[in-house]
C-alpha atoms as a PDB file:
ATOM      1  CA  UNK A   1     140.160 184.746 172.222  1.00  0.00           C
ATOM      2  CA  UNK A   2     142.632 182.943 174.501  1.00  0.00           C
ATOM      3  CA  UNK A   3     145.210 180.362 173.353  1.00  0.00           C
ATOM      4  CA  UNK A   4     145.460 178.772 176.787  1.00  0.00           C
ATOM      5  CA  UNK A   5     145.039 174.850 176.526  1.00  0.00           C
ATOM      6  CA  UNK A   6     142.782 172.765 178.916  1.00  0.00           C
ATOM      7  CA  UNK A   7     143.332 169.562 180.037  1.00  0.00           C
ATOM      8  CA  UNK A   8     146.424 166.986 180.577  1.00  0.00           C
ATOM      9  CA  UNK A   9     149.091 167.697 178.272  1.00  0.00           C
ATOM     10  CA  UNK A  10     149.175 164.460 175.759  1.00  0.00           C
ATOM     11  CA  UNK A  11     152.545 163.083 176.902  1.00  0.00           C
ATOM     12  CA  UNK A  12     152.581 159.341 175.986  1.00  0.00           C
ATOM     13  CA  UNK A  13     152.434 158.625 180.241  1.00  0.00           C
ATOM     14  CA  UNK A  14     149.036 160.404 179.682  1.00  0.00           C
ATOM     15  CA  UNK A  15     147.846 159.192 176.682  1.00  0.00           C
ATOM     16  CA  UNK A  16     147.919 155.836 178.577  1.00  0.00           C
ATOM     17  CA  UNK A  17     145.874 156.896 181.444  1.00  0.00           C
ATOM     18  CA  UNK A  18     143.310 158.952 179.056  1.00  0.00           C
ATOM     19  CA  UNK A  19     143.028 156.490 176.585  1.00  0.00           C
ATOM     20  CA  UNK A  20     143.895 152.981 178.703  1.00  0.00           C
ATOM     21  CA  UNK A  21     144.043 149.944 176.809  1.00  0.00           C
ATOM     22  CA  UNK A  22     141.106 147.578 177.991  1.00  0.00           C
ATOM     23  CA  UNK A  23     141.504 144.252 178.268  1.00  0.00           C
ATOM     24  CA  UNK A  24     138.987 141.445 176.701  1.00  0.00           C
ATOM     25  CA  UNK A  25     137.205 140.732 179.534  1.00  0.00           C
ATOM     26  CA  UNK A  26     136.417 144.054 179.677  1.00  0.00           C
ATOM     27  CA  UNK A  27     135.883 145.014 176.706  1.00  0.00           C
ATOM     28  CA  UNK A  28     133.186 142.195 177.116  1.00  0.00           C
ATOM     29  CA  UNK A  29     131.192 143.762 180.022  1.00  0.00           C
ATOM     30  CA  UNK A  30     130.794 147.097 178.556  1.00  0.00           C
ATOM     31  CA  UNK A  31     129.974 145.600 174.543  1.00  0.00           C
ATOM     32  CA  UNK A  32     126.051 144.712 176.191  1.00  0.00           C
ATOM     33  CA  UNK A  33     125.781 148.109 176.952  1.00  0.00           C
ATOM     34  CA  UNK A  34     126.277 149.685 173.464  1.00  0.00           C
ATOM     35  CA  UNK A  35     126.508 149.428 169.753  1.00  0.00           C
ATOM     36  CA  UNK A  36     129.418 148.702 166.815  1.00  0.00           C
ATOM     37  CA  UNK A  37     130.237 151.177 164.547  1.00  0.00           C
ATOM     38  CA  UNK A  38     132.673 151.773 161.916  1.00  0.00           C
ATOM     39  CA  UNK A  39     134.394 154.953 162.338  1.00  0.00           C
ATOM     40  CA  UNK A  40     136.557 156.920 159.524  1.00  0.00           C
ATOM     41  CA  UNK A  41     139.903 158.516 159.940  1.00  0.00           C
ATOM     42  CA  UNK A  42     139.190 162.199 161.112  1.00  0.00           C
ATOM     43  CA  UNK A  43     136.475 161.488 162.030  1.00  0.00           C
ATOM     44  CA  UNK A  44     134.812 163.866 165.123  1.00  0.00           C
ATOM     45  CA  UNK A  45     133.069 161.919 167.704  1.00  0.00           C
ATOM     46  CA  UNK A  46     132.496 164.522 170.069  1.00  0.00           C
ATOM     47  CA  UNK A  47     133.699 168.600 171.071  1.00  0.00           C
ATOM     48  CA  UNK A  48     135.312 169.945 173.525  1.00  0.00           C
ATOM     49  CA  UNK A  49     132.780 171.664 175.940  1.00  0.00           C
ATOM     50  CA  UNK A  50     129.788 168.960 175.673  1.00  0.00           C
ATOM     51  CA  UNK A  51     128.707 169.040 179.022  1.00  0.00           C
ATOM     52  CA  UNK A  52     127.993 164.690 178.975  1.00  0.00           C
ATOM     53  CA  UNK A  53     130.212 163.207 176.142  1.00  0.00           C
ATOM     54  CA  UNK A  54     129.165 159.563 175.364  1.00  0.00           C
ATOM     55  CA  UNK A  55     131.213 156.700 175.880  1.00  0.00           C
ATOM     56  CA  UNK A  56     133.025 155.395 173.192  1.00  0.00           C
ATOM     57  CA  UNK A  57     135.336 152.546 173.060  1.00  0.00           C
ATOM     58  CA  UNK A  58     137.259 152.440 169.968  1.00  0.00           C
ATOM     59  CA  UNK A  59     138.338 148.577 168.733  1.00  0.00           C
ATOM     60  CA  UNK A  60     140.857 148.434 166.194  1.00  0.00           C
ATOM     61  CA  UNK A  61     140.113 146.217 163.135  1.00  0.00           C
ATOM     62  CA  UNK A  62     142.777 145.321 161.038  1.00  0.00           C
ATOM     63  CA  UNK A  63     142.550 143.580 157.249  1.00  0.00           C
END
């Protein structure tokens, strides 16, 4: 089996283009289109390979 990685490396330049911070306006047009869920720590929302992820867009709640 082959160690060779896939994807962008995760720099911090592209964990900002991978993972871009909506705004709330947006984060308004896309909320119609879906459901809220709590999610764990750990927790595995998809694998690497699934030929049409879902779309996920992860809010952070804090106490």
């Amino acid at each position: 089996m082959s160690n060779t990685r896939r994807g962008l490396p995760l720099t911090r330049s592209n964990i900002e283009k991978i993972f871009p911070k909506l705004t709330s306006a947006q984060v308004s047009r896309i909320a119609d289109r879906g459901h809220i869920r709590s999610m764990e720590g750990g927790e595995v929302l998809y694998e690497q390979g699934y030929s049409a992820p879902p779309f996920f867009c992860g809010c952070l709640r804090r106490a």
